[in-house]
PDB file of N, CA and C in Angstrom:
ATOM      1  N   UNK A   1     -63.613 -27.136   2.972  1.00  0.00           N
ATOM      2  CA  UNK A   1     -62.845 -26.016   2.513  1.00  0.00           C
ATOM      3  C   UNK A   1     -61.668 -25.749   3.448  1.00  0.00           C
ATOM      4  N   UNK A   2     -61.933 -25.868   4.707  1.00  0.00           N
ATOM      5  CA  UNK A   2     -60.932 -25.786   6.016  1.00  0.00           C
ATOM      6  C   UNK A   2     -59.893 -26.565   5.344  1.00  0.00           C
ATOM      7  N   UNK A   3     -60.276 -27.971   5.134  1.00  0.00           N
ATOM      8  CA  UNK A   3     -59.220 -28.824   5.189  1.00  0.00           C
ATOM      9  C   UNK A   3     -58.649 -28.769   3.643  1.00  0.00           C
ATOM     10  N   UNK A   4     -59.411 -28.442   2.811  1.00  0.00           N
ATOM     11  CA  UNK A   4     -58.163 -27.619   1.660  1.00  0.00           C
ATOM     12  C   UNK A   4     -56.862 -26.784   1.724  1.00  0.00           C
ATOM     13  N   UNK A   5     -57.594 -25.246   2.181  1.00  0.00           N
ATOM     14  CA  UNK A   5     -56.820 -24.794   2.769  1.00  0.00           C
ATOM     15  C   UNK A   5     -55.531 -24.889   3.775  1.00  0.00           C
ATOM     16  N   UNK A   6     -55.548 -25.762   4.698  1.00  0.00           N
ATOM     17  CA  UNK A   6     -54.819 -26.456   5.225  1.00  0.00           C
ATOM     18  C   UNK A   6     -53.841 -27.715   4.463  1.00  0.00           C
ATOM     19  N   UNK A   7     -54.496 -27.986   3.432  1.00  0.00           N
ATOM     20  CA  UNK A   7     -53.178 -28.758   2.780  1.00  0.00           C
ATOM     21  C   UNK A   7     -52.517 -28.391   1.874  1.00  0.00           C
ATOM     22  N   UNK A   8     -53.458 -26.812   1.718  1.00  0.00           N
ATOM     23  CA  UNK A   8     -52.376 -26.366   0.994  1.00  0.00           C
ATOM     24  C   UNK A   8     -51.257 -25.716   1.488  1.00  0.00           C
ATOM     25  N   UNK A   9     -51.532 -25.242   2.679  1.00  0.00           N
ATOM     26  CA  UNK A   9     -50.471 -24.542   3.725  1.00  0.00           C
ATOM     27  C   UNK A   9     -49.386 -25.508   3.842  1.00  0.00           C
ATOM     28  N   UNK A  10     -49.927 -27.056   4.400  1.00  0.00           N
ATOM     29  CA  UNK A  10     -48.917 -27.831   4.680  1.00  0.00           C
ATOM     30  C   UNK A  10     -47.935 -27.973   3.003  1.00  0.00           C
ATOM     31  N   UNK A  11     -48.549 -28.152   2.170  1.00  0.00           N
ATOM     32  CA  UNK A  11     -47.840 -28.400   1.115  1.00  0.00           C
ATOM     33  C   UNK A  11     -47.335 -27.443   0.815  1.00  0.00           C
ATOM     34  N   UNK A  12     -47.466 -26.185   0.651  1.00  0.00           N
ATOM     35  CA  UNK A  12     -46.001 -24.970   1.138  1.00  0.00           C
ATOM     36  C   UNK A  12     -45.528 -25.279   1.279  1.00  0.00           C
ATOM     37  N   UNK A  13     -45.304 -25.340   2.648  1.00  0.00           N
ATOM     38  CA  UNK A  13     -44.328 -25.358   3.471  1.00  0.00           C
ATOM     39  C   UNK A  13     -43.102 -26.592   3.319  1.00  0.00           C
ATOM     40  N   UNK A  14     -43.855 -27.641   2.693  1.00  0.00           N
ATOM     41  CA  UNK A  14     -43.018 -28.695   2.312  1.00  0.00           C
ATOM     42  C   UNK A  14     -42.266 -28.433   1.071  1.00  0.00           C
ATOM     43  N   UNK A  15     -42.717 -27.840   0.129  1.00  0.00           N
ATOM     44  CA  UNK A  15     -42.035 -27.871  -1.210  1.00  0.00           C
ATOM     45  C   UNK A  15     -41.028 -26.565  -1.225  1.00  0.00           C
ATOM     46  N   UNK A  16     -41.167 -26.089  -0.265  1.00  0.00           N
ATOM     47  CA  UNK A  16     -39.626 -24.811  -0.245  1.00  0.00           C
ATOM     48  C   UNK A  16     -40.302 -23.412  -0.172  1.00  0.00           C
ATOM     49  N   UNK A  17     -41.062 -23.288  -0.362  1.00  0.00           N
ATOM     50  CA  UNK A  17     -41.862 -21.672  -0.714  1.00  0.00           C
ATOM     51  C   UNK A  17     -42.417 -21.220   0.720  1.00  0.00           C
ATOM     52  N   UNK A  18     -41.904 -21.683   1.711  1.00  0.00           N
ATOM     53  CA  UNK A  18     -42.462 -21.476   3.265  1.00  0.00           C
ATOM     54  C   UNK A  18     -41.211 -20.775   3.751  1.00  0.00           C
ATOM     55  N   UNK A  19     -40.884 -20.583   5.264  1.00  0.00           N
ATOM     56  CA  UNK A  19     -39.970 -19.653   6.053  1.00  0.00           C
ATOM     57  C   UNK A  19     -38.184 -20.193   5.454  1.00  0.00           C
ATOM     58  N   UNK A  20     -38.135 -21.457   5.640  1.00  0.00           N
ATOM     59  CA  UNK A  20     -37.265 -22.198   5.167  1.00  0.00           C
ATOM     60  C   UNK A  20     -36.785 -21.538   4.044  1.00  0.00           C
ATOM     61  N   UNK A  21     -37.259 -21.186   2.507  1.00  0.00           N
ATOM     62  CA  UNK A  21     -36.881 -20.808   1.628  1.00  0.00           C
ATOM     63  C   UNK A  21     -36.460 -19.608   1.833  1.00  0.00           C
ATOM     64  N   UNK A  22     -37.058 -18.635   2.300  1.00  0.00           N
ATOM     65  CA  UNK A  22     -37.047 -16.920   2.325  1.00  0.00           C
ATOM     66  C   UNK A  22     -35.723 -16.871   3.363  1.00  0.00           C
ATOM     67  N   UNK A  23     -35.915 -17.814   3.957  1.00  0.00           N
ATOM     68  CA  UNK A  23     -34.317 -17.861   5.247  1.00  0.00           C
ATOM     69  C   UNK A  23     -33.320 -18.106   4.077  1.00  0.00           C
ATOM     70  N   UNK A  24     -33.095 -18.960   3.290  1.00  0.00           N
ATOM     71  CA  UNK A  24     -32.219 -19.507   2.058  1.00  0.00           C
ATOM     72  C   UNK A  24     -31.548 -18.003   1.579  1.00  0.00           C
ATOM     73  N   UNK A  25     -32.753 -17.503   0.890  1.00  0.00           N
ATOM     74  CA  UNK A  25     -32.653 -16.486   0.209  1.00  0.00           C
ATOM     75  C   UNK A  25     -31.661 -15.396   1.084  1.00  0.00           C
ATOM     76  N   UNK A  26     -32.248 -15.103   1.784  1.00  0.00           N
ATOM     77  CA  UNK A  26     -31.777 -14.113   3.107  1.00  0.00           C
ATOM     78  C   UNK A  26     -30.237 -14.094   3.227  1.00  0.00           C
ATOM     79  N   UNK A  27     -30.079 -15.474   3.282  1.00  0.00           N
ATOM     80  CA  UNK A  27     -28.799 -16.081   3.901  1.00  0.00           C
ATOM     81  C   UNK A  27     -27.679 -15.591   2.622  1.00  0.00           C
ATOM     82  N   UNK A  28     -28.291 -16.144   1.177  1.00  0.00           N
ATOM     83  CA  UNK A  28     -27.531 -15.943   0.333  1.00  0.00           C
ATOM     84  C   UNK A  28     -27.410 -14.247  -0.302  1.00  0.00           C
ATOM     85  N   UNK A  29     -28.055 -13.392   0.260  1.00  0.00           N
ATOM     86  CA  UNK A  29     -27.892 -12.103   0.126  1.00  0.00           C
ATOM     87  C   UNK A  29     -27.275 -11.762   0.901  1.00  0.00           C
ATOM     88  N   UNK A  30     -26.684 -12.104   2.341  1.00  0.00           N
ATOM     89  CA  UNK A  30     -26.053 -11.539   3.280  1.00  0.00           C
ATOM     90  C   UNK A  30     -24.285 -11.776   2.793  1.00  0.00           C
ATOM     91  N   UNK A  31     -24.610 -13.053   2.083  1.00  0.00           N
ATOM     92  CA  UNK A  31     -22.860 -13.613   1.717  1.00  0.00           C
ATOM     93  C   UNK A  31     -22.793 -12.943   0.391  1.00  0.00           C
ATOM     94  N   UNK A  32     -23.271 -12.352  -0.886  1.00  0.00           N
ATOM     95  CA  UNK A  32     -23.272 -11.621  -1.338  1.00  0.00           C
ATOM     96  C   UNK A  32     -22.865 -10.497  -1.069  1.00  0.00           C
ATOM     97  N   UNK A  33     -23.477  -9.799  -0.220  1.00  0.00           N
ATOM     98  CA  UNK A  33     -23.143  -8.381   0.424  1.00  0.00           C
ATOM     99  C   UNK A  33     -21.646  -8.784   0.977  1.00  0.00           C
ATOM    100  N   UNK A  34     -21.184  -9.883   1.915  1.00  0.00           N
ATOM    101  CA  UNK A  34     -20.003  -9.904   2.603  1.00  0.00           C
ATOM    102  C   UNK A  34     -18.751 -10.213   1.262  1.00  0.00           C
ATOM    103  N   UNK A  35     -19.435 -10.933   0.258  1.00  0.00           N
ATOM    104  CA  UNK A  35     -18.104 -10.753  -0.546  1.00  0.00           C
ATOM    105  C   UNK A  35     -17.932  -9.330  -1.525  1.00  0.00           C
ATOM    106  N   UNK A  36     -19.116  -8.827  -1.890  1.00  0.00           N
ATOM    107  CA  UNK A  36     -18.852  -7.418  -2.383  1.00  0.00           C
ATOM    108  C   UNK A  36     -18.139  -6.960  -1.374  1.00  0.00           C
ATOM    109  N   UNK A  37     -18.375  -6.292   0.297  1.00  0.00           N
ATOM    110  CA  UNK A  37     -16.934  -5.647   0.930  1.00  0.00           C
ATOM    111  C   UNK A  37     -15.599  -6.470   0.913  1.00  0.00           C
ATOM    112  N   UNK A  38     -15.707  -7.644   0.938  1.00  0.00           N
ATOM    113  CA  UNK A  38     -14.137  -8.066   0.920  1.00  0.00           C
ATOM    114  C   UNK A  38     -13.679  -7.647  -0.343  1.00  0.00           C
ATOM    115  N   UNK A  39     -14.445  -7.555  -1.833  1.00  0.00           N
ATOM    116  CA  UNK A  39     -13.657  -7.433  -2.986  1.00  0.00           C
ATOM    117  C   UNK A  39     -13.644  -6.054  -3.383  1.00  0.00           C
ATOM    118  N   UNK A  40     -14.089  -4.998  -2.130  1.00  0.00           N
ATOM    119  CA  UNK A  40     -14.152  -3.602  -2.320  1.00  0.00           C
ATOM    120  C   UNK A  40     -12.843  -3.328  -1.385  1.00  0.00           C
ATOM    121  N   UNK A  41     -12.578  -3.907  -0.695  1.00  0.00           N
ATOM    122  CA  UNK A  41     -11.415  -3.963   0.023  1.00  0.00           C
ATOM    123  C   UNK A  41     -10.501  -4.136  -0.072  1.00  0.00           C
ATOM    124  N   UNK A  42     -10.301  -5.442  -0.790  1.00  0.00           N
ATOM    125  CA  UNK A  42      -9.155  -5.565  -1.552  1.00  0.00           C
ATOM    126  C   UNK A  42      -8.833  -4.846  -2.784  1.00  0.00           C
ATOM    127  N   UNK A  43      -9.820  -3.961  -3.387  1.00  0.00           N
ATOM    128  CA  UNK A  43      -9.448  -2.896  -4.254  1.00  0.00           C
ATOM    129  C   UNK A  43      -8.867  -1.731  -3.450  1.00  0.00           C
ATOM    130  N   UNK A  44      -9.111  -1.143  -2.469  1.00  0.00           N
ATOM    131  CA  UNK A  44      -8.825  -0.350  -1.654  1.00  0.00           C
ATOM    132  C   UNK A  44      -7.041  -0.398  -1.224  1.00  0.00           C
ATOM    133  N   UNK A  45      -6.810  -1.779  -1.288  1.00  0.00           N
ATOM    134  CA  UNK A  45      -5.335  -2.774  -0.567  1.00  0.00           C
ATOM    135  C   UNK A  45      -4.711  -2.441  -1.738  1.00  0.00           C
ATOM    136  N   UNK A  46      -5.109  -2.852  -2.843  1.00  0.00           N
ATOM    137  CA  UNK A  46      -4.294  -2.932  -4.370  1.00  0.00           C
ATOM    138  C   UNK A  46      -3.936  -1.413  -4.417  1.00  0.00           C
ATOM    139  N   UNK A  47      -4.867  -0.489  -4.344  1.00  0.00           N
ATOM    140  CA  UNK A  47      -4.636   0.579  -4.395  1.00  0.00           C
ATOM    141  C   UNK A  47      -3.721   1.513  -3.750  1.00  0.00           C
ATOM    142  N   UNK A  48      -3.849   1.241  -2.490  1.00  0.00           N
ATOM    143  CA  UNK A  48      -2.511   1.404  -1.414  1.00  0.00           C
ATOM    144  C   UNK A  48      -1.274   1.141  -1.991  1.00  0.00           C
ATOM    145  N   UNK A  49      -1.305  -0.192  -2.278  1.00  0.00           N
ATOM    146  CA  UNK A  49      -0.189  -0.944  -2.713  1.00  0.00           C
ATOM    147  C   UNK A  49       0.442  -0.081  -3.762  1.00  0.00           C
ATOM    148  N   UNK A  50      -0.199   0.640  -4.875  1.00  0.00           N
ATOM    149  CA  UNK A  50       0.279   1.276  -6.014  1.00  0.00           C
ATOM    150  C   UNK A  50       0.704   2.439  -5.790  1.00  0.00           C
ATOM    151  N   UNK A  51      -0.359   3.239  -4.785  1.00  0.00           N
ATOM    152  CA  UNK A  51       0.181   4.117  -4.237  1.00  0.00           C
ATOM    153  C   UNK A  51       1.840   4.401  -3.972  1.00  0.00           C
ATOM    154  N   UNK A  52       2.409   3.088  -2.761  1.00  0.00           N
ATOM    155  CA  UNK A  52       3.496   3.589  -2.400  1.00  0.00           C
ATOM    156  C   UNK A  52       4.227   2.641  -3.145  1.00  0.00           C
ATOM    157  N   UNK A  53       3.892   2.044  -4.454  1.00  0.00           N
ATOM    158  CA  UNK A  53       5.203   1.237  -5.187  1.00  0.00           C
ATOM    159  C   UNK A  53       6.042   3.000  -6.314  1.00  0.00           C
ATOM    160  N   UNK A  54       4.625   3.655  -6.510  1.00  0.00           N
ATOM    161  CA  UNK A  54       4.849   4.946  -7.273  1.00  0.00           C
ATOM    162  C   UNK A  54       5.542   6.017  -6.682  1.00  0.00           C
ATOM    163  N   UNK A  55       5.273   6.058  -5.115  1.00  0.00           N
ATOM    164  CA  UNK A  55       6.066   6.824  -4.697  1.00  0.00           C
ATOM    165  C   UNK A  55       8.108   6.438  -4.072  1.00  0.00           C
ATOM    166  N   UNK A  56       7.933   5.086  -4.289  1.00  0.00           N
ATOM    167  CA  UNK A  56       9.133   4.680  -4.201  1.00  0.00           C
ATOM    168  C   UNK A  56       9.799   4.672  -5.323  1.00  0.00           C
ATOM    169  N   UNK A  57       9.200   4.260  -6.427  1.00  0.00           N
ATOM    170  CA  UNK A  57       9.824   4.770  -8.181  1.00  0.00           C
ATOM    171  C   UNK A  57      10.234   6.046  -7.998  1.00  0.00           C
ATOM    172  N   UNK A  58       9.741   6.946  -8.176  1.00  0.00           N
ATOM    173  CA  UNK A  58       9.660   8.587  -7.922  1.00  0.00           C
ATOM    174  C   UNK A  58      11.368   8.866  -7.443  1.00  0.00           C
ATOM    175  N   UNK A  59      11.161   8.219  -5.802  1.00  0.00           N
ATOM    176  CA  UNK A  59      12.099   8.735  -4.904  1.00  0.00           C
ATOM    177  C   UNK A  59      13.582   8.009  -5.446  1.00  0.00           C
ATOM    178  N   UNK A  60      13.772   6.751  -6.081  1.00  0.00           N
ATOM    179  CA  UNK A  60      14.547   6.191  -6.693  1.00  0.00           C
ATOM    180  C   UNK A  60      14.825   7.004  -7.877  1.00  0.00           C
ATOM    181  N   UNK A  61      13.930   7.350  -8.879  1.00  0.00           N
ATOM    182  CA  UNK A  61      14.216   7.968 -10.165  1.00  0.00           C
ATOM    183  C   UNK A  61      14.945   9.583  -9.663  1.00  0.00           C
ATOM    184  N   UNK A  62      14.510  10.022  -8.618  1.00  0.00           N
ATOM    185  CA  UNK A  62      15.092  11.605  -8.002  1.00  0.00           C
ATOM    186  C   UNK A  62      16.610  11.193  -8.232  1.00  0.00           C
ATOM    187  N   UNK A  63      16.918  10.307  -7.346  1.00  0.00           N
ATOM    188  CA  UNK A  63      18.007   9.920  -6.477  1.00  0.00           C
ATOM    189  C   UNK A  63      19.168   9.672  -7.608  1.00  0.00           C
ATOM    190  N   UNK A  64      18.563   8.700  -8.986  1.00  0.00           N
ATOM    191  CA  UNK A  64      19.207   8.564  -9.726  1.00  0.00           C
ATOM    192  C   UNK A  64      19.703   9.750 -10.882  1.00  0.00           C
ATOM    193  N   UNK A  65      18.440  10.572 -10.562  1.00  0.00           N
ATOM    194  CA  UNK A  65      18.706  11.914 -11.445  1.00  0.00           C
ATOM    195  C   UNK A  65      19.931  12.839 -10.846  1.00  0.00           C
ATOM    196  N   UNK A  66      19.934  12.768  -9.396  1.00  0.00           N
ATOM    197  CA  UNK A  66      21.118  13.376  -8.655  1.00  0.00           C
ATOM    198  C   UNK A  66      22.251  13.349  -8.982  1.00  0.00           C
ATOM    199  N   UNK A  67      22.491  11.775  -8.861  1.00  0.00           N
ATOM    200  CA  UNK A  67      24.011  11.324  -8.418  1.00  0.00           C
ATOM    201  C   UNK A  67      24.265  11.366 -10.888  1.00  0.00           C
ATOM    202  N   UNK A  68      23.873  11.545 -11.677  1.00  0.00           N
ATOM    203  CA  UNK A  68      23.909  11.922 -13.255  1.00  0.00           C
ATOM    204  C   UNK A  68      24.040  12.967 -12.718  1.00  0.00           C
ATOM    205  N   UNK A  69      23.187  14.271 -12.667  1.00  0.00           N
ATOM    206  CA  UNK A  69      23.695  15.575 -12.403  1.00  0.00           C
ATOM    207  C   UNK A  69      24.764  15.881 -11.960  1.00  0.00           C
ATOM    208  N   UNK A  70      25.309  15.339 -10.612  1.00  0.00           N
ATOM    209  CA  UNK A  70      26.993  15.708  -9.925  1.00  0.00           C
ATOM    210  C   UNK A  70      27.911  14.882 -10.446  1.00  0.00           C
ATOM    211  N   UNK A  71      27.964  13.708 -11.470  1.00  0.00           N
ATOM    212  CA  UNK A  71      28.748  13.631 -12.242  1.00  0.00           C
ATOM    213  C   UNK A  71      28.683  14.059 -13.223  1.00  0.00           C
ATOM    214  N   UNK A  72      28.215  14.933 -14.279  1.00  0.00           N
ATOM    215  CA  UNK A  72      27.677  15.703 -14.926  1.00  0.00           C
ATOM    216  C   UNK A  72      28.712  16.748 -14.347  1.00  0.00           C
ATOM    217  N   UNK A  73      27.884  17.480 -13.419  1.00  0.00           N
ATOM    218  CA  UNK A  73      28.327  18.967 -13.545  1.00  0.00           C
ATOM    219  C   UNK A  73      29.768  18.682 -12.862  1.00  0.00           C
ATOM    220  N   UNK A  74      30.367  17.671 -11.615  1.00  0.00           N
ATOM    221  CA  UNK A  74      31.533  17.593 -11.087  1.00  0.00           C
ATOM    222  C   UNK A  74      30.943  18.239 -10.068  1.00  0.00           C
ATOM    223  N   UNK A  75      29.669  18.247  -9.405  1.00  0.00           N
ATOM    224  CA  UNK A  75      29.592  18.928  -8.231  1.00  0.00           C
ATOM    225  C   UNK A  75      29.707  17.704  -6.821  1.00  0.00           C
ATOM    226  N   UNK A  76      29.983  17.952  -5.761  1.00  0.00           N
ATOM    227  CA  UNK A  76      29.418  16.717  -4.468  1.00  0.00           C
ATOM    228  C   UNK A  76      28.174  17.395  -3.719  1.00  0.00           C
ATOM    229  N   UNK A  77      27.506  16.225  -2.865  1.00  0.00           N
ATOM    230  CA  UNK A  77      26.703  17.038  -2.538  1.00  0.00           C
ATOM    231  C   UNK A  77      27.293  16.130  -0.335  1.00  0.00           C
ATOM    232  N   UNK A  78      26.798  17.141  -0.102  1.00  0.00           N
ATOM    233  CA  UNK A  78      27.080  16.992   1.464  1.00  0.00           C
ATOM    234  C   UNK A  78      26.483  17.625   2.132  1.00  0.00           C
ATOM    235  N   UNK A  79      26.247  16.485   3.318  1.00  0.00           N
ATOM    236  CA  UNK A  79      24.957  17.106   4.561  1.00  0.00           C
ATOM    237  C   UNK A  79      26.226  17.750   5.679  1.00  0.00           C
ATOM    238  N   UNK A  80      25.874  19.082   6.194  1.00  0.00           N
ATOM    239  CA  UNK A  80      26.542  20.111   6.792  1.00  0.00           C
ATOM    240  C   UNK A  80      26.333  19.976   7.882  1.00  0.00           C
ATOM    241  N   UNK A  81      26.749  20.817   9.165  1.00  0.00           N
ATOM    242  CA  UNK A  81      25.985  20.698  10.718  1.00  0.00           C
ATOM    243  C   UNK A  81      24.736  21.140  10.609  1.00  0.00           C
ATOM    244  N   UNK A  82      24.398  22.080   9.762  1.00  0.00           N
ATOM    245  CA  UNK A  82      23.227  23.228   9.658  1.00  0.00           C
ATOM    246  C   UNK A  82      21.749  21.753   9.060  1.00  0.00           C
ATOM    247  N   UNK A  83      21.774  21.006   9.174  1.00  0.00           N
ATOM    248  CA  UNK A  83      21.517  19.783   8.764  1.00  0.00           C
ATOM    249  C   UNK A  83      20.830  19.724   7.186  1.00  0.00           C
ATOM    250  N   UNK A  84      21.184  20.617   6.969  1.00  0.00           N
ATOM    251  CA  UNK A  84      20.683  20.569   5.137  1.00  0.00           C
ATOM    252  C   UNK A  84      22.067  20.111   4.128  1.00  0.00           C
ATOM    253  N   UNK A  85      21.393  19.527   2.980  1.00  0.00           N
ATOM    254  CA  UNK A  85      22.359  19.328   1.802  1.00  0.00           C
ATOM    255  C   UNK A  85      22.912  20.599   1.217  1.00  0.00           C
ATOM    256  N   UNK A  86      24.208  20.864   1.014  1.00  0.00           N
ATOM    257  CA  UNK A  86      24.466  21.639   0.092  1.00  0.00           C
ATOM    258  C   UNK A  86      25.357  20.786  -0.659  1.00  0.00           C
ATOM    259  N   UNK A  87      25.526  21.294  -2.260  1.00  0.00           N
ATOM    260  CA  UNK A  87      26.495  20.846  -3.391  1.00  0.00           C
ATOM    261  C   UNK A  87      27.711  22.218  -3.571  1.00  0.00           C
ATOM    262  N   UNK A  88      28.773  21.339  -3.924  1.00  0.00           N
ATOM    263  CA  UNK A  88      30.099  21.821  -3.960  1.00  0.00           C
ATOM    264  C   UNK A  88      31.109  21.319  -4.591  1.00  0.00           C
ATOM    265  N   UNK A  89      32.588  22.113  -5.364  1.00  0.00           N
ATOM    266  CA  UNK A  89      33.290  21.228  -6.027  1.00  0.00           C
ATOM    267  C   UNK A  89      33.827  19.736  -4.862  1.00  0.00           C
ATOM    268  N   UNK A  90      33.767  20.424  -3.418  1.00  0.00           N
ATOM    269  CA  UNK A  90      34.290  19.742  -2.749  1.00  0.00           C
ATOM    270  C   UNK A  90      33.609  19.411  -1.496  1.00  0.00           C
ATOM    271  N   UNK A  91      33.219  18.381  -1.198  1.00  0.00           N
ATOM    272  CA  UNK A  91      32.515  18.698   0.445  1.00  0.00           C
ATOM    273  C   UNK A  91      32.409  19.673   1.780  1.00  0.00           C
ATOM    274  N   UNK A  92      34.185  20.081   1.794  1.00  0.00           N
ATOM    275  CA  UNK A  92      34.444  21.108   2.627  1.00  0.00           C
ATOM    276  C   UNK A  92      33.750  22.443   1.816  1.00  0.00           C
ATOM    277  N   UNK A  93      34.224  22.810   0.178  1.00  0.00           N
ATOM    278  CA  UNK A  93      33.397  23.548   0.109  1.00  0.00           C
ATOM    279  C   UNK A  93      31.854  24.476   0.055  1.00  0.00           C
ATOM    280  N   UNK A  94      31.439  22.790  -0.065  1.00  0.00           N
ATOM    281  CA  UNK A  94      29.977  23.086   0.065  1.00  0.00           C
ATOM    282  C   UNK A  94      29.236  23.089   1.541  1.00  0.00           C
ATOM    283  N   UNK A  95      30.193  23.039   2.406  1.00  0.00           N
ATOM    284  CA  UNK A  95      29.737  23.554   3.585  1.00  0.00           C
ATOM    285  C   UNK A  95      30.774  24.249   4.917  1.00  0.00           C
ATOM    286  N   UNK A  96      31.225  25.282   3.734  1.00  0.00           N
ATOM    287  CA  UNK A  96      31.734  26.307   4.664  1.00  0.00           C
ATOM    288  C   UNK A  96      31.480  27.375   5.088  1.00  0.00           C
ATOM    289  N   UNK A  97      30.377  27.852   4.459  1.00  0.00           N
ATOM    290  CA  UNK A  97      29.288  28.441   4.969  1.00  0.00           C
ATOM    291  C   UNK A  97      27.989  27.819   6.100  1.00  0.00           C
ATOM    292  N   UNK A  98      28.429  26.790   5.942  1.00  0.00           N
ATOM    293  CA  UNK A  98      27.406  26.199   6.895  1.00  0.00           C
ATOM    294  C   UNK A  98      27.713  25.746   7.886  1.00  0.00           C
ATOM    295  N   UNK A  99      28.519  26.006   8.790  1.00  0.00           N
ATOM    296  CA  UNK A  99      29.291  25.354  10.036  1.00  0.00           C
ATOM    297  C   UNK A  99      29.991  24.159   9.601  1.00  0.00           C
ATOM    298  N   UNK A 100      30.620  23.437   8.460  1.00  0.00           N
ATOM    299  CA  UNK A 100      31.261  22.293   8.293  1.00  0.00           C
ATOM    300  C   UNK A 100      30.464  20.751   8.015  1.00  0.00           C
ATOM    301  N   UNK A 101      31.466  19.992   7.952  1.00  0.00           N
ATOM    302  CA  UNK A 101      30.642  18.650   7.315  1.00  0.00           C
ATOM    303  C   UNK A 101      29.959  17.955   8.704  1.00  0.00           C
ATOM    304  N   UNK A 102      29.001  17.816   8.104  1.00  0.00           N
ATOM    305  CA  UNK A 102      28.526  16.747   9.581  1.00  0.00           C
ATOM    306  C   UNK A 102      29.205  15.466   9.656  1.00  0.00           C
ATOM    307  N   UNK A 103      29.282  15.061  10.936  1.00  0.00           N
ATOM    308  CA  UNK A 103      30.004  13.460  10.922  1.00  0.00           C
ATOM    309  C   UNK A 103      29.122  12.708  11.993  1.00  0.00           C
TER     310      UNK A 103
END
């Protein structure tokens, strides 16, 4: 009976169902887990990425809405000493209240 038992152990161990296998297994759950964070990461990256492509649209679409408005209305717009924008028919006028044009 001893020596049954014993071949059946050895024959485990030979056909894959011993430490060898469960190490396999192990191994291939750990690289699993490591590519779920890389592809949670790179969602994270993409996301960034959209983030500031939207906020650069935005700041472009402002910019373009501006410079339509002051040809539109005939206004300029000019940065003053007081370091803010003001709009005016004329640069000097739009900052003569404000200490003058910055240069």
């Amino acid at each position: 009976m001893k020596t049954l038992v014993a071949a059946c152990i050895v024959t485990s161990l030979f056909m894959g169902t011993g430490p060898a296998a469960w190490a396999a297994q192990s191994g291939a759950k750990d690289e699993a887990k490591k590519a779920g964070s890389a592809t949670k990461e790179a969602g994270k990256d993409t996301a960034d990425a959209a983030k500031h492509v939207g906020k650069a649209t935005a700041k472009g679409a402002k910019k373009g809405a501006t410079v339509v408005k002051n040809a539109v209305t005939g206004d300029v717009t000019a940065v003053c000493k007081d370091g803010k924008e003001h709009s005016g028919k004329t640069k000097e006028a739009a900052c003569a209240d404000h200490g003058g044009i910055k240069k």
